[in-house]
Protein backbone atom coordinates (compact mmCIF):
# COMPACT_ATOMS: atom_id res chain seq x y z
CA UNK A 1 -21.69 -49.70 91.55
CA UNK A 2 -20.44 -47.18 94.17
CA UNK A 3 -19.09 -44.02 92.94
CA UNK A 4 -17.02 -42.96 95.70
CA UNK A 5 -16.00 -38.98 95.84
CA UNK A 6 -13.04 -38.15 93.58
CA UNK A 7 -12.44 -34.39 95.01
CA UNK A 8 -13.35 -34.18 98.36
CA UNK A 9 -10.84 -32.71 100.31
CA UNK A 10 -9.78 -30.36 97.48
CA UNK A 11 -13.00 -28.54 96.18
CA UNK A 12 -14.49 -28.71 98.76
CA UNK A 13 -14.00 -30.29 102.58
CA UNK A 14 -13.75 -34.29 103.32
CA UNK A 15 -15.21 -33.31 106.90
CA UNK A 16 -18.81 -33.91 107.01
CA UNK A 17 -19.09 -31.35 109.51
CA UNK A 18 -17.29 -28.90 107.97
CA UNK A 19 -18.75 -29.41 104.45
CA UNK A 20 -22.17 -28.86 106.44
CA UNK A 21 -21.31 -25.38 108.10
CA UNK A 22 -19.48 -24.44 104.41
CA UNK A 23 -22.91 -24.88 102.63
CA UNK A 24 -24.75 -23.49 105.01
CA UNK A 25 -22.94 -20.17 105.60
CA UNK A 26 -22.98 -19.68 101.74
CA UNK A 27 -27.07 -20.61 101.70
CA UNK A 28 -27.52 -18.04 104.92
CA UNK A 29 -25.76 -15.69 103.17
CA UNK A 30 -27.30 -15.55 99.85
CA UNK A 31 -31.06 -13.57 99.17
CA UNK A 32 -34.25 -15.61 99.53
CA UNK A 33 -35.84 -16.28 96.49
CA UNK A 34 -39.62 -16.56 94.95
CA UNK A 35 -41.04 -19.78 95.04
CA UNK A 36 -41.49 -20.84 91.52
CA UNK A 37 -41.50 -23.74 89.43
CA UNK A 38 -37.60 -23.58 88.78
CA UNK A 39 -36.99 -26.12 85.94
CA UNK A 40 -33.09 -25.95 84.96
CA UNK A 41 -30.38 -23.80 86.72
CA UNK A 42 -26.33 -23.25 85.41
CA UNK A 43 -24.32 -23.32 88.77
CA UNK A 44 -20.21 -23.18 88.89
CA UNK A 45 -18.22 -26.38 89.83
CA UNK A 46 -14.71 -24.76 90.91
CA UNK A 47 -13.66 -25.14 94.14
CA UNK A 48 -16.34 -23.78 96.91
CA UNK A 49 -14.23 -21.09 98.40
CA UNK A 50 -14.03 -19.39 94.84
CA UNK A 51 -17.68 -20.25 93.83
CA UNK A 52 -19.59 -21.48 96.53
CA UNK A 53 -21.11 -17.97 97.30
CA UNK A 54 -22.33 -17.78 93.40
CA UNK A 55 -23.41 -21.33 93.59
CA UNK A 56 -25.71 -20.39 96.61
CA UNK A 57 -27.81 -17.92 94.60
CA UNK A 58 -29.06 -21.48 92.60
CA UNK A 59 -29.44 -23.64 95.00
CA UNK A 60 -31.18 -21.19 97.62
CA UNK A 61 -33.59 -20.24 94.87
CA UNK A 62 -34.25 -24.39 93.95
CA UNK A 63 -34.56 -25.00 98.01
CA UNK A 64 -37.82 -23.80 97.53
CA UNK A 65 -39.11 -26.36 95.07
CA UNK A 66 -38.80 -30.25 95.62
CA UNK A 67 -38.80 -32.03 92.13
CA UNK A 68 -39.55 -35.77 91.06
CA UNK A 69 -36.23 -36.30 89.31
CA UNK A 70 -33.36 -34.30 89.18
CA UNK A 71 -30.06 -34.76 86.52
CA UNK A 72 -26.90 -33.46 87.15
CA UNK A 73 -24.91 -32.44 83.53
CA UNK A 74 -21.27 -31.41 83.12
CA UNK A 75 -18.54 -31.36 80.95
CA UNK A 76 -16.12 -34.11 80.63
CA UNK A 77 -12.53 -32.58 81.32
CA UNK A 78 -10.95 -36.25 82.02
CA UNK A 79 -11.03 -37.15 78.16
CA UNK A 80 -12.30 -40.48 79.55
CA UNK A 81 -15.43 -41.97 78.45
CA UNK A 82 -18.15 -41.84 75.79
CA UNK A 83 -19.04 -38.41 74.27
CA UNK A 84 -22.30 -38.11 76.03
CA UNK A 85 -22.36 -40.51 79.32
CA UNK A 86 -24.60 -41.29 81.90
CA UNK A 87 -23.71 -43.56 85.15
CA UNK A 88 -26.78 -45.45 85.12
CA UNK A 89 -27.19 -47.03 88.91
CA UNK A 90 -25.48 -47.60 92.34
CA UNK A 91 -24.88 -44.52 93.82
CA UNK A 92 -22.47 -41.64 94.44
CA UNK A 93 -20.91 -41.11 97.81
CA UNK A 94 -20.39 -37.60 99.10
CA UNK A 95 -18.99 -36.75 102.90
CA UNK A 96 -22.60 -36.16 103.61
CA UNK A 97 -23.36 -39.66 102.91
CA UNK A 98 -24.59 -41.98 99.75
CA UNK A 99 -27.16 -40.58 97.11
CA UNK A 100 -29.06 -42.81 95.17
CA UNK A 101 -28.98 -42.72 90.73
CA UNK A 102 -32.13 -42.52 89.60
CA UNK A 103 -32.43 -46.50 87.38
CA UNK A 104 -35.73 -45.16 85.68
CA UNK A 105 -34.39 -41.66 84.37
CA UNK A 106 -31.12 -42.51 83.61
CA UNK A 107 -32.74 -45.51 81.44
CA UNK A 108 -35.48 -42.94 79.93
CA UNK A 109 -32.37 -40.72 79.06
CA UNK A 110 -30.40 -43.62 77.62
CA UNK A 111 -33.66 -45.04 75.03
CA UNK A 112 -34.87 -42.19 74.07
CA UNK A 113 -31.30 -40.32 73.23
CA UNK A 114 -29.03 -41.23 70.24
CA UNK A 115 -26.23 -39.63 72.18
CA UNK A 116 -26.07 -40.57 75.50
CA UNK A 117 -25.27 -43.94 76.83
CA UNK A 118 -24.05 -46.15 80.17
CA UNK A 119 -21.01 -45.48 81.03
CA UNK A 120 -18.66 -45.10 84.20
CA UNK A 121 -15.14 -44.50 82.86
CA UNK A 122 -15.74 -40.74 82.66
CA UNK A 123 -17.09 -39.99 85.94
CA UNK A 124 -14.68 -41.78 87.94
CA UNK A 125 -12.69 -38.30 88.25
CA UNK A 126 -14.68 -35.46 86.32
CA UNK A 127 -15.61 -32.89 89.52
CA UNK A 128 -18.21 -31.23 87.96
CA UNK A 129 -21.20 -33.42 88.76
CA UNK A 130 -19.96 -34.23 92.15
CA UNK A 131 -19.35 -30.83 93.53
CA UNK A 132 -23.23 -30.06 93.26
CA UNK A 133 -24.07 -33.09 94.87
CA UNK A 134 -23.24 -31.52 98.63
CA UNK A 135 -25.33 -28.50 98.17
CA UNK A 136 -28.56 -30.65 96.95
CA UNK A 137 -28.15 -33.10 99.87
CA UNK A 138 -27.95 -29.41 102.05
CA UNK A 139 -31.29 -28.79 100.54
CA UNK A 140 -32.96 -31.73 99.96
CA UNK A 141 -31.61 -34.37 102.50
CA UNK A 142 -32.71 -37.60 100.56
CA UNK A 143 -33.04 -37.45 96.77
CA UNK A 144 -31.63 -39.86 94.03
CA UNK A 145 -30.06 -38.22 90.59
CA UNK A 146 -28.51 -38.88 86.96
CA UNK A 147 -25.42 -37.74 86.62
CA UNK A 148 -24.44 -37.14 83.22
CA UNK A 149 -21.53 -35.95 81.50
CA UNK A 150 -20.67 -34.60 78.02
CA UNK A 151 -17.40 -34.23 76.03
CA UNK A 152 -19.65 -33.98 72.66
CA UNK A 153 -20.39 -30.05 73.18
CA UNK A 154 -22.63 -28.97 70.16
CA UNK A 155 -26.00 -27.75 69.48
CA UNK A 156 -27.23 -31.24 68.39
CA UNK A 157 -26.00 -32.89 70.93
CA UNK A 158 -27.78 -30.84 73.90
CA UNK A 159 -31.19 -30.79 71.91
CA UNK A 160 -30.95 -34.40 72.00
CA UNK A 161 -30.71 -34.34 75.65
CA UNK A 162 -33.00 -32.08 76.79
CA UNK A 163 -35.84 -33.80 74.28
CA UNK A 164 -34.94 -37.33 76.31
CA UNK A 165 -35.41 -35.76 79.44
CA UNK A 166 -38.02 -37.15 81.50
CA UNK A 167 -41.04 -35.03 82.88
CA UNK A 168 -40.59 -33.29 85.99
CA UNK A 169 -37.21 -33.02 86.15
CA UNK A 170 -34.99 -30.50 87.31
CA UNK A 171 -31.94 -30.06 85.29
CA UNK A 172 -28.49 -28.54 86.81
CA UNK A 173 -25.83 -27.50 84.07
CA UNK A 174 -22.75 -27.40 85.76
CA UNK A 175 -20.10 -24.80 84.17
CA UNK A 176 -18.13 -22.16 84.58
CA UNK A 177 -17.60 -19.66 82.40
CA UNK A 178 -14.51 -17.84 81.37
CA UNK A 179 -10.76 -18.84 82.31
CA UNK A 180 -7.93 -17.43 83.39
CA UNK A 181 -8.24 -13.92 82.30
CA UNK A 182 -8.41 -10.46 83.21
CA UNK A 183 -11.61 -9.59 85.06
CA UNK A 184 -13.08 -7.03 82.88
CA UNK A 185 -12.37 -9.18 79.48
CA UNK A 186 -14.23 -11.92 80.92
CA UNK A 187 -16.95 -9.82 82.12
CA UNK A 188 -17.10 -8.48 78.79
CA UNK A 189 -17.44 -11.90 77.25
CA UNK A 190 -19.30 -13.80 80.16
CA UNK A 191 -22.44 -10.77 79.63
CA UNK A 192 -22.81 -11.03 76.44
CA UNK A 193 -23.33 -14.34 76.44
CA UNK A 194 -25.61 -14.71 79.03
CA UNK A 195 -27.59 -12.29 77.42
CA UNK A 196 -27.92 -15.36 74.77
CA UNK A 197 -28.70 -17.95 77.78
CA UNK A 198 -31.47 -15.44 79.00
CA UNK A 199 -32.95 -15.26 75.25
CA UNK A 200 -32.71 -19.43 75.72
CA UNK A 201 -30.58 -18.57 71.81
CA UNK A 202 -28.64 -21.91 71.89
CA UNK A 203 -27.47 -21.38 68.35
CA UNK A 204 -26.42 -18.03 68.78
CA UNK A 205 -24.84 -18.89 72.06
CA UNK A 206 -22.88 -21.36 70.37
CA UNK A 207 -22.28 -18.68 67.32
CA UNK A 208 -21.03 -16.47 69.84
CA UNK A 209 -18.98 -18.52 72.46
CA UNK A 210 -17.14 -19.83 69.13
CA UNK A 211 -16.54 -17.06 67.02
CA UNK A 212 -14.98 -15.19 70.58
CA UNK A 213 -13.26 -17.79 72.33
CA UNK A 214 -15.43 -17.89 75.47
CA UNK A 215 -13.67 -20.51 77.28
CA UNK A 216 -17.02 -21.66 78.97
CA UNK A 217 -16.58 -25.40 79.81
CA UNK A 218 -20.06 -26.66 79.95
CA UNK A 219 -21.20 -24.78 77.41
CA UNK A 220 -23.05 -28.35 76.45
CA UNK A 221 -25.24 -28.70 79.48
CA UNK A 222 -25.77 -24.72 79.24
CA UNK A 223 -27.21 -25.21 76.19
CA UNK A 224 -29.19 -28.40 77.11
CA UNK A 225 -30.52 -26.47 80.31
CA UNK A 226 -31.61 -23.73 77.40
CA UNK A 227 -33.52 -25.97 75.11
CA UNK A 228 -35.25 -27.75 77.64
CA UNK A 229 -36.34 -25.03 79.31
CA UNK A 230 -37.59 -23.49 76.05
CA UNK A 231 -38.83 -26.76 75.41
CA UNK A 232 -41.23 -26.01 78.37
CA UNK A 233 -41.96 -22.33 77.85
CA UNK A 234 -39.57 -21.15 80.96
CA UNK A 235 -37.64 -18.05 81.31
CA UNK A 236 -34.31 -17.75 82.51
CA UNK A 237 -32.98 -15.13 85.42
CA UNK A 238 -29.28 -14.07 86.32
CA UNK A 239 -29.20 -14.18 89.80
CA UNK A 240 -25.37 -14.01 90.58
CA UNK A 241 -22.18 -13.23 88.34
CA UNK A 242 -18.74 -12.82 90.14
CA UNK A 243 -15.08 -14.21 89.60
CA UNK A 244 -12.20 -15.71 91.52
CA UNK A 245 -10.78 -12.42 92.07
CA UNK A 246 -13.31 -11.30 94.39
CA UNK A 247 -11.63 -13.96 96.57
CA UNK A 248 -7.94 -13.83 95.76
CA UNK A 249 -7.63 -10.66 94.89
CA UNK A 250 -6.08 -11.36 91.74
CA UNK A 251 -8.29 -9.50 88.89
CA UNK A 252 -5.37 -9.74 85.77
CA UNK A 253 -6.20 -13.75 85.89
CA UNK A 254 -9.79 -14.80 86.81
CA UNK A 255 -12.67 -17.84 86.15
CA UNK A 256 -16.01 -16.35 86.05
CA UNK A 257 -19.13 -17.88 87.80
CA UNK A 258 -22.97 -17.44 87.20
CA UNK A 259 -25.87 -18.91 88.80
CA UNK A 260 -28.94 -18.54 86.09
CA UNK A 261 -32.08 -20.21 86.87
CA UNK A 262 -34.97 -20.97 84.67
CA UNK A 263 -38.81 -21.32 85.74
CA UNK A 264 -42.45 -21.42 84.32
C-alpha cells in the first residue's frame, strides 16, 4: 500500500523544489558534526519554519553515518489506530519522491514485540513520522524505513520496543516538547527533563514529565530512543534547544524543540 503525504503543503512545502532549497538552507546553516556511530536521535515534527532549524542540528549530525535500517517513531495524535502501530510495507510518498518500508524490520519489530502490530489506520494523517521523512531523503537519497507510531506512552511500552529493535538500526523519536506556554516556563521544564534523557533515566523521565505536566508529545519514542540506546551502551548529547518564539516573536505562548542525539 501507498501512503501518500498527509501534510505537505502545510508543514512543510508540496514543491519539490522548494522543499529541497528549505532543507538545505536549514542543513547549511547548522554546525558540522563528529562522525560517530549515532544510534537514536529526538528531532521536532512541527511545522519546518518553526523547527526546521532545530531539526537540522539531528539530521546534519546523522548525515555523517549511513545505517542498515532506520525506524521512524511518533506519537499518535489522530486517536486512530492500535496503541503501538507499525505500517508494515508499500511505501510512503513525500514531494521528494517514494521511500520504501523496510518488510524485514517492520516484521522483526512486529514478532518479537507484544505491543506493536500492522496497522495503517493511524498513519493515514499523524504528521509526525512523515515530516522527518524529507530531511532523511536530503541526506540519504535512497533508503527504506519503519514508521511506527504510539498512542500507548509508558515505560513498558517503549522498553518493549527498543528490545524488538533490529541490529543496526537507527532510531528517530519524533517529539516536541512543551506546548503553548510562556518561554521561560517551558525552558524551565523542557531542561530538566532533558537532563533525564541525557542520564538515558526513562523512569525518572516519566516520574518527572508526569508529576509536572510536561506536555511532551512523544514522550513514548523519547523514551524508546533512551532504552535502546542504553540498551547499547550510547550516550546522549543536546545539540539544539529553541522555541517557536524565536520565529514569531511571541514568547508568552511557545512549543519547545530539541534535537538530542545518541552514539557509541
Amino acid at each position: 500500500m501507498i501512503r501518500p503525504p498527509a501534510v505537505a503543503g502545510l508543514f512543510y512545502p508540496s514543491s519539490p523544489s522548494d522543499l529541497e532549497a528549505m532543507i538545505d538552507d536549514y542543513l547549511s546553516r547548522a554546525p558540522s558534526y563528529p562522525k560517530r556511530d549515532y544510534v537514536a536521535a529526538v528531532v521536532p515534527h512541527a511545522g519546518y519554519i518553526y523547527s526546521g532549524a532545530i531539526a537540522a542540528h539531528a539530521y546534519r549530525a546523522l548525515s555523517t553515518v549511513r545505517p542498515e535500517h532506520i525506524v521512524v517513531a511518533g506519537p499518535n495524535h489522530t486517536g486512530y489506530g492500535a496503541a503501538v502501530s507499525i505500517w508494515p510495507d508499500g511505501a510512503w510518498e513525500t514531494p521528494l519522491g517514494e521511500v520504501p518500508v523496510d518488510r524485514d524490520a517492520a516484521e522483526h519489530i512486529i514478532s518479537t514485540s507484544d505491543f506493536a502490530v500492522a496497522d495503517y489506520d493511524a498513519h493515514h494523517y499523524e504528521h509526525s513520522v512523515e515530516v522527518q521523512l524529507p530531511f532523511l531523503q536530503r541526506i540519504y537519497g535512497s533508503f527504506s524505513f519503519v514508521p511506527v507510531t504510539m498512542m500507548y506512552q509508558a515505560p513498558d511500552a517503549a522498553y518493549d520496543l527498543a528490545r524488538s529493535i533490529p541490529d543496526g538500526t537507527l532510531f528517530i523519536a519524533s517529539s516536541d516538547f512543551s506546548h503553548y506556554v510562556p518561554a521561560d516556563v517551558g525552558r524551565e521544564k523542557d531542561m530538566e527533563a532533558i537532563k533525564y534523557i541525557l542520564d538515558l533515566d526513562v523512569d525518572g523521565l516519566y516520574r518527572y514529565v508526569l508529576d509536572n505536566d510536561v506536555s511532551a508529545c512523544g514522550i513514548g519514542p523519547i523514551m524508546t530512543a533512551m532504552a535502546y540506546a542504553r540498551s547499547l551502551g550510547a550516550r546522549a548529547e543536546l545539540l539544539a534547544f529553541g522555541n517557536s518564539g524565536d520565529v514569531t516573536g511571541d514568547y508568552d505562548n511557545v512549543v519547545d524543540y530539541a534535537a538530542i542525539v545518541f552514539y557509541r
